[in-house]
PDB file of N, CA and C in Angstrom:
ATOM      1  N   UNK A   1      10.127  -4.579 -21.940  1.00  0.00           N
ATOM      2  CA  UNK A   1       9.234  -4.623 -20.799  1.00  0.00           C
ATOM      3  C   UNK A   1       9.760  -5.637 -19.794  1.00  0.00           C
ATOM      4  N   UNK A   2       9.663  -5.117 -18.259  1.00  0.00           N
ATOM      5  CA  UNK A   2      10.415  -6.434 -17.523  1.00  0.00           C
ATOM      6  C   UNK A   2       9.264  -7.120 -17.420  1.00  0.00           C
ATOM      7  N   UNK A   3       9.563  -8.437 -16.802  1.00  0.00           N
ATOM      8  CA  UNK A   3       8.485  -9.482 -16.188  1.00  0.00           C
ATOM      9  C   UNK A   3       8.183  -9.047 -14.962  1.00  0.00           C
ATOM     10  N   UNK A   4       6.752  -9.216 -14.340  1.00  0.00           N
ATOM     11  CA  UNK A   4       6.618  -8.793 -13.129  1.00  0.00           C
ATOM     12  C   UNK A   4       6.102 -10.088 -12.252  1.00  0.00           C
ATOM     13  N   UNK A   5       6.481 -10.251 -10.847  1.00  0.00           N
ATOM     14  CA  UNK A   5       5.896 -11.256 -10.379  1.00  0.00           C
ATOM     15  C   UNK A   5       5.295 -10.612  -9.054  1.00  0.00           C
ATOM     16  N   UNK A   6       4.263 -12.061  -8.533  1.00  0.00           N
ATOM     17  CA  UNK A   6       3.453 -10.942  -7.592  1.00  0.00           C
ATOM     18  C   UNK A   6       3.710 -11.243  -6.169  1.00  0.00           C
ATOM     19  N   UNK A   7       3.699 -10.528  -5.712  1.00  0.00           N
ATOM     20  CA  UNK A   7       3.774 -10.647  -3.717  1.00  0.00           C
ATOM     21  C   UNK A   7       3.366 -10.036  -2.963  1.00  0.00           C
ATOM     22  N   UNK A   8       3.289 -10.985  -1.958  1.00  0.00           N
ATOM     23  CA  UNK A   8       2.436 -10.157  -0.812  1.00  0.00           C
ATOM     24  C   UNK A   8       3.181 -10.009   0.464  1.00  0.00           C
ATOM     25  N   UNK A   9       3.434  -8.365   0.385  1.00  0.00           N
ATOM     26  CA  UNK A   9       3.967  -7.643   1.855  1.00  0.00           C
ATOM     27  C   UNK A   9       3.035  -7.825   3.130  1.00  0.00           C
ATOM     28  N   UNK A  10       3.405  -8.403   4.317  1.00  0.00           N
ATOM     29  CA  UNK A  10       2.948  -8.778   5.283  1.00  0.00           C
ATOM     30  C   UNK A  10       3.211  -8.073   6.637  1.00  0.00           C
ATOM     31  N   UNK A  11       2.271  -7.491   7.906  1.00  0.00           N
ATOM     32  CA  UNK A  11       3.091  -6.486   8.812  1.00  0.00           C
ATOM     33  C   UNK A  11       1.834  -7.453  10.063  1.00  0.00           C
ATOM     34  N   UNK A  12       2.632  -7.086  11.192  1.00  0.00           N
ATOM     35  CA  UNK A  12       1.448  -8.158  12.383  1.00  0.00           C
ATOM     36  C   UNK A  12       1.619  -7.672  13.682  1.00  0.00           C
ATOM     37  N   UNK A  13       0.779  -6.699  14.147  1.00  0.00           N
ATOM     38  CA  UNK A  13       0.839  -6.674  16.009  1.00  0.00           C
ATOM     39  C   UNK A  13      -0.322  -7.285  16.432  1.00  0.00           C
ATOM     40  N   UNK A  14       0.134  -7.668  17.682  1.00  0.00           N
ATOM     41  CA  UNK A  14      -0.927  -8.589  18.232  1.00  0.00           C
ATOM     42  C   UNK A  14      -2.314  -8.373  18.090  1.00  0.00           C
ATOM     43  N   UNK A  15      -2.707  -6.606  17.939  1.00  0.00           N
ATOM     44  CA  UNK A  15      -4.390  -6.053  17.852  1.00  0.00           C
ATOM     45  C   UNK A  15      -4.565  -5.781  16.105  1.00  0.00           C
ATOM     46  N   UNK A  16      -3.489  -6.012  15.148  1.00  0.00           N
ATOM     47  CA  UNK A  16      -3.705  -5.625  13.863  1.00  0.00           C
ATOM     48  C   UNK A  16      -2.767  -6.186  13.029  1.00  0.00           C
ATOM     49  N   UNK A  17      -3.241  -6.566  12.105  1.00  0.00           N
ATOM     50  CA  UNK A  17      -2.485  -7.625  11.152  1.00  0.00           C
ATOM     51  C   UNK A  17      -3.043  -6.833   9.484  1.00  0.00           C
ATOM     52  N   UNK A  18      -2.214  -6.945   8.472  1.00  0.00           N
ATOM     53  CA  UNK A  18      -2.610  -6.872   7.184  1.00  0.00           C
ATOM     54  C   UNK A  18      -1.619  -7.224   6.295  1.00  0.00           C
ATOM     55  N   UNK A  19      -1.839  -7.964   5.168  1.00  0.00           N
ATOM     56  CA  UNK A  19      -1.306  -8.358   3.961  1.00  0.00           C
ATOM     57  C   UNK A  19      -1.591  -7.769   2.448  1.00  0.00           C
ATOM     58  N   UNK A  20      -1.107  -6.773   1.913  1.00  0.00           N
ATOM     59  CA  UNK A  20      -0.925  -6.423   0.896  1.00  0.00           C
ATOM     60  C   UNK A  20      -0.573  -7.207  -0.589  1.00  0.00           C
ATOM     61  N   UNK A  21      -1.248  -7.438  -1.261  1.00  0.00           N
ATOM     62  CA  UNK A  21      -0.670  -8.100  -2.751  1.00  0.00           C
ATOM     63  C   UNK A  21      -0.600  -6.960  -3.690  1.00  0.00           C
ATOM     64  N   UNK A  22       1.065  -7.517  -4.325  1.00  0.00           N
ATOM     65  CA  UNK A  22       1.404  -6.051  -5.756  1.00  0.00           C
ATOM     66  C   UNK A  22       1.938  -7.030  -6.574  1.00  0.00           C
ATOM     67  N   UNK A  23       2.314  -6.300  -7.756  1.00  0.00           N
ATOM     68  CA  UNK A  23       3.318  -6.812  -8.695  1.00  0.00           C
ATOM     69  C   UNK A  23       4.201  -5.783  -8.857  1.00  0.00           C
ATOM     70  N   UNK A  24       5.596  -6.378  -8.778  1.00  0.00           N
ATOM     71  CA  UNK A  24       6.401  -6.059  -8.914  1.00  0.00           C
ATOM     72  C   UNK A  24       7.630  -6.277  -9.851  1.00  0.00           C
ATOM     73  N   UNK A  25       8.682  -5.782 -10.466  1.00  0.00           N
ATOM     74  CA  UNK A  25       9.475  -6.213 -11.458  1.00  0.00           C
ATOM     75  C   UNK A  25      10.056  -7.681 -10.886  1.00  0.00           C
ATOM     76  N   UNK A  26      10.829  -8.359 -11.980  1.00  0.00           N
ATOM     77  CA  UNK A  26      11.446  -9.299 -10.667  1.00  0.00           C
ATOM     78  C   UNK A  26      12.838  -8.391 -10.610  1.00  0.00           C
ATOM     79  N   UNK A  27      13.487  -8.739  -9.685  1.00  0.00           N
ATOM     80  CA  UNK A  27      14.536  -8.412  -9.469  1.00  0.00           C
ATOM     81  C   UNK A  27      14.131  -7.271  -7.588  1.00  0.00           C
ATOM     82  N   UNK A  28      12.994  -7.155  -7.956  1.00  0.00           N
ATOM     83  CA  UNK A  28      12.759  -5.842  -6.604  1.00  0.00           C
ATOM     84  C   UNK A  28      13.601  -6.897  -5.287  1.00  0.00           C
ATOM     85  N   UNK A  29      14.342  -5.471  -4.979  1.00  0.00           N
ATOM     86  CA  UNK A  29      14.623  -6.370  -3.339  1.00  0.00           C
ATOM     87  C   UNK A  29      13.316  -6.197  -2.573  1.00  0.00           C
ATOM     88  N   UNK A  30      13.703  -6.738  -0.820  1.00  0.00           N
ATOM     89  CA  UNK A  30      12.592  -7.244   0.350  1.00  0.00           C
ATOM     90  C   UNK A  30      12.161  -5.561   0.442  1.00  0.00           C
ATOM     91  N   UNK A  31      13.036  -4.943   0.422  1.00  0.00           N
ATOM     92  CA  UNK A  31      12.927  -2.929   1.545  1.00  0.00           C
ATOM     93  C   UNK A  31      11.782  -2.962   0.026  1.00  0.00           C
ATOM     94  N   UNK A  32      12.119  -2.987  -0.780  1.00  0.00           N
ATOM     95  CA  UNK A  32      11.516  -1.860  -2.135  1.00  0.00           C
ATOM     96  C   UNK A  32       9.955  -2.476  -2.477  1.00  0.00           C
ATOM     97  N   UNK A  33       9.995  -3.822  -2.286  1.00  0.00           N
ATOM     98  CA  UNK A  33       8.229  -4.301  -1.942  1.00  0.00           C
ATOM     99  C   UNK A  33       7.649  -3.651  -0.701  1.00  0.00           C
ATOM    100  N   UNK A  34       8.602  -3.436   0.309  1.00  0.00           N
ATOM    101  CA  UNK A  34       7.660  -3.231   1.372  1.00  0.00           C
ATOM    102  C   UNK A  34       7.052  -1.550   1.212  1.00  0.00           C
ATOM    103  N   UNK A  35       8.108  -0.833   0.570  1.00  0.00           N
ATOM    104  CA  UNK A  35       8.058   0.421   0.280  1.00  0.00           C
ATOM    105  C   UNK A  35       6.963   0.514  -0.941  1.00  0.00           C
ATOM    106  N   UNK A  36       7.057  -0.149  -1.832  1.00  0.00           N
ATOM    107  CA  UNK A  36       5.774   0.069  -3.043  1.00  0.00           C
ATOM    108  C   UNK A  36       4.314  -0.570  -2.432  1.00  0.00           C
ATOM    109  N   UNK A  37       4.392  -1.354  -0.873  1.00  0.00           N
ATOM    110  CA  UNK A  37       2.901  -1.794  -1.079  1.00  0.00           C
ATOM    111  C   UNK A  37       2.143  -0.571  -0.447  1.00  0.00           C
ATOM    112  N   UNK A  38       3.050   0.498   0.665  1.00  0.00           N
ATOM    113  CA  UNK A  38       2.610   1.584   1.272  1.00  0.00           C
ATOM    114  C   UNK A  38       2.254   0.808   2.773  1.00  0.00           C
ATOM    115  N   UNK A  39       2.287  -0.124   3.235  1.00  0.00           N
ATOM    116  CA  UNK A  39       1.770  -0.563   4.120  1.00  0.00           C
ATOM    117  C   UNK A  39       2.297   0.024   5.179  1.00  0.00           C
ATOM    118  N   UNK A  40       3.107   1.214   5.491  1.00  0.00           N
ATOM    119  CA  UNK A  40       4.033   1.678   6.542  1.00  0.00           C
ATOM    120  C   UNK A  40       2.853   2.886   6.703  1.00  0.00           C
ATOM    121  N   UNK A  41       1.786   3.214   5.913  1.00  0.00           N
ATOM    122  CA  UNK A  41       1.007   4.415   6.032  1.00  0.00           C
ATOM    123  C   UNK A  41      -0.210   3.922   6.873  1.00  0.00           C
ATOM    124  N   UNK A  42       0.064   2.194   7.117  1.00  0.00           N
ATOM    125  CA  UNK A  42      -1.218   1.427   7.827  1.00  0.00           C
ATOM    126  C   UNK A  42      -1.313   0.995   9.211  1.00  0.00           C
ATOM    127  N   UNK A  43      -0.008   1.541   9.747  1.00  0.00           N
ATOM    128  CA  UNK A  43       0.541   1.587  11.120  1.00  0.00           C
ATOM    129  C   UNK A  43       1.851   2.501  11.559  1.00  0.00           C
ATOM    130  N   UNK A  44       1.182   3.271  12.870  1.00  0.00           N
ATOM    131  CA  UNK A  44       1.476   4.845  12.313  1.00  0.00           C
ATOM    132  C   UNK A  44       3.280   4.155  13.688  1.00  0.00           C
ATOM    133  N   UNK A  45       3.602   2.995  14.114  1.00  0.00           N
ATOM    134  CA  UNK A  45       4.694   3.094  14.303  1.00  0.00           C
ATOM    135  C   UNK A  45       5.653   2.330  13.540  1.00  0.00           C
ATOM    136  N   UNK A  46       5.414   1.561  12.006  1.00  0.00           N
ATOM    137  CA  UNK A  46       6.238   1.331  11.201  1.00  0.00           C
ATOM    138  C   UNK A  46       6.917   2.375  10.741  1.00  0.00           C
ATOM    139  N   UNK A  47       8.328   2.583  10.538  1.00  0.00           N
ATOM    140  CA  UNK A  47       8.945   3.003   9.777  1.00  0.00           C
ATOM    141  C   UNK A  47      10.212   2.187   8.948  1.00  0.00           C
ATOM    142  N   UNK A  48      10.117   2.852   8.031  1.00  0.00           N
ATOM    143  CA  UNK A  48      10.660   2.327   6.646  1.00  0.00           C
ATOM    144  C   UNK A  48      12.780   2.242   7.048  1.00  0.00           C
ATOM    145  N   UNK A  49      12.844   2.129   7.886  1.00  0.00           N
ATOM    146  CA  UNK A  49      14.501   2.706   8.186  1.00  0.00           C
ATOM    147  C   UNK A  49      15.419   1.237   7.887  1.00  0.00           C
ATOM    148  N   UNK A  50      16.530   1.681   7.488  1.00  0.00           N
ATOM    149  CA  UNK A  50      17.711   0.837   7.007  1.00  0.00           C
ATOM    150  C   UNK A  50      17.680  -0.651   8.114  1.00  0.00           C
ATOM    151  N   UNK A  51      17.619  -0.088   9.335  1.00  0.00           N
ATOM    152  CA  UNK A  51      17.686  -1.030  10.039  1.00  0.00           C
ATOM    153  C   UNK A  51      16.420  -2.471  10.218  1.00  0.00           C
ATOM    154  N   UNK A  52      15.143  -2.319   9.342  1.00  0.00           N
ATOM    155  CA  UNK A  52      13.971  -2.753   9.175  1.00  0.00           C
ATOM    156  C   UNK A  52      14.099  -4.292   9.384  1.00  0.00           C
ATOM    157  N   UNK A  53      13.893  -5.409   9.968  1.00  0.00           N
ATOM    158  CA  UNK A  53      13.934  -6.768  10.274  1.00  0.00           C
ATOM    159  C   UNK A  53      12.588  -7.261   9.014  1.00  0.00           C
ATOM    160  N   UNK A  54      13.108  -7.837   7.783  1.00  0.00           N
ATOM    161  CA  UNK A  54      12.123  -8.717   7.097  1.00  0.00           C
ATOM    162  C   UNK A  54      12.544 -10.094   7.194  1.00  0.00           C
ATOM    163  N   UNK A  55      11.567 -10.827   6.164  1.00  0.00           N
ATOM    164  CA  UNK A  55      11.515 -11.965   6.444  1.00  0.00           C
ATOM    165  C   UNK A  55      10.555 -12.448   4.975  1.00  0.00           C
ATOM    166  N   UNK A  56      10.813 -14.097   5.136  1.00  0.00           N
ATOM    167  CA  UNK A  56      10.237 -14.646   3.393  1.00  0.00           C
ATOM    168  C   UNK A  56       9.660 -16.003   4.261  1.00  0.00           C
ATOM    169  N   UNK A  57       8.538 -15.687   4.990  1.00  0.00           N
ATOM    170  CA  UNK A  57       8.285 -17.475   5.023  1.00  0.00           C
ATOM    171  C   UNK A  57       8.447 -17.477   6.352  1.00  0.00           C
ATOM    172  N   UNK A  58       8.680 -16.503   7.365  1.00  0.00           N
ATOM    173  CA  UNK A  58       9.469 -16.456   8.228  1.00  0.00           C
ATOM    174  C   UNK A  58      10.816 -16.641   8.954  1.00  0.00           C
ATOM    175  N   UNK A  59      11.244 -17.088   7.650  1.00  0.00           N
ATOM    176  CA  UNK A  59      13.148 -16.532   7.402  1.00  0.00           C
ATOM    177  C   UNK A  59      13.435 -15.388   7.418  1.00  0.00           C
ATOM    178  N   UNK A  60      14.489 -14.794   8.398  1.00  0.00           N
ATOM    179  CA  UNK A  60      15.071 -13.457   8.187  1.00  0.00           C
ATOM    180  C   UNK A  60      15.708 -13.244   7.339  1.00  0.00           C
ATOM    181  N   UNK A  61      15.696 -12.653   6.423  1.00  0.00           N
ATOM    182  CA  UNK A  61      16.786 -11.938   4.884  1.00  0.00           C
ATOM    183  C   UNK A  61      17.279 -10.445   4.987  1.00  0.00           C
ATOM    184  N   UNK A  62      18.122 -10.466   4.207  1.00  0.00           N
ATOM    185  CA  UNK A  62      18.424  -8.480   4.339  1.00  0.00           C
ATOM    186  C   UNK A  62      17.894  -7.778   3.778  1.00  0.00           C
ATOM    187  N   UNK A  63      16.946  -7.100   4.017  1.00  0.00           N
ATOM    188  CA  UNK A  63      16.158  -6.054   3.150  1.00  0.00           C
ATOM    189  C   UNK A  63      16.584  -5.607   2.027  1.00  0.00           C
ATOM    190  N   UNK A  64      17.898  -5.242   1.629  1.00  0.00           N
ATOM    191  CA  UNK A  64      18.415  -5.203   0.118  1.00  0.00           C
ATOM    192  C   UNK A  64      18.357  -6.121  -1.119  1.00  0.00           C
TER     193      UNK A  64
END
C-alpha cells in the first residue's frame, strides 16, 4: 500500500476563488493533483494543458 499525503489544489480569479483538499500517493507530481482534485470542471476557462503555470506557496514549479 503506498503512503498518501494530503493537499490542497488551489485556482483564483478576481470574482472566484476555490481550494480543494485530497489525498494523494506521495510521489504525485503538481499537473496530476491538479487533475485528481477536478477543479478544472469549476471554471469553465481552466484547462488542464502541458503548458499550465503552477505553483507551491507561490513559487513557480513544473507541473511534472
Amino acid at each position: 500500500m503506498s503512503a498518501l499525503i494530503n493537499v490542497e489544489v488551489a485556482y483564483a480569479l478576481p470574482d472566484k476563488q476555490l481550494i480543494k483538499a485530497l489525498e494523494v500517493p506521495v510521489g504525485t507530481s503538481a499537473i496530476d493533483a491538479v487533475r485528481l482534485s477536478g477543479i478544472d470542471g469549476d471554471f469553465d476557462d481552466l484547462t488542464l494543458e502541458p503548458t499550465l503555470q503552477v505553483g507551491i506557496f507561490g513559487k513557480a514549479i513544473k507541473a511534472d
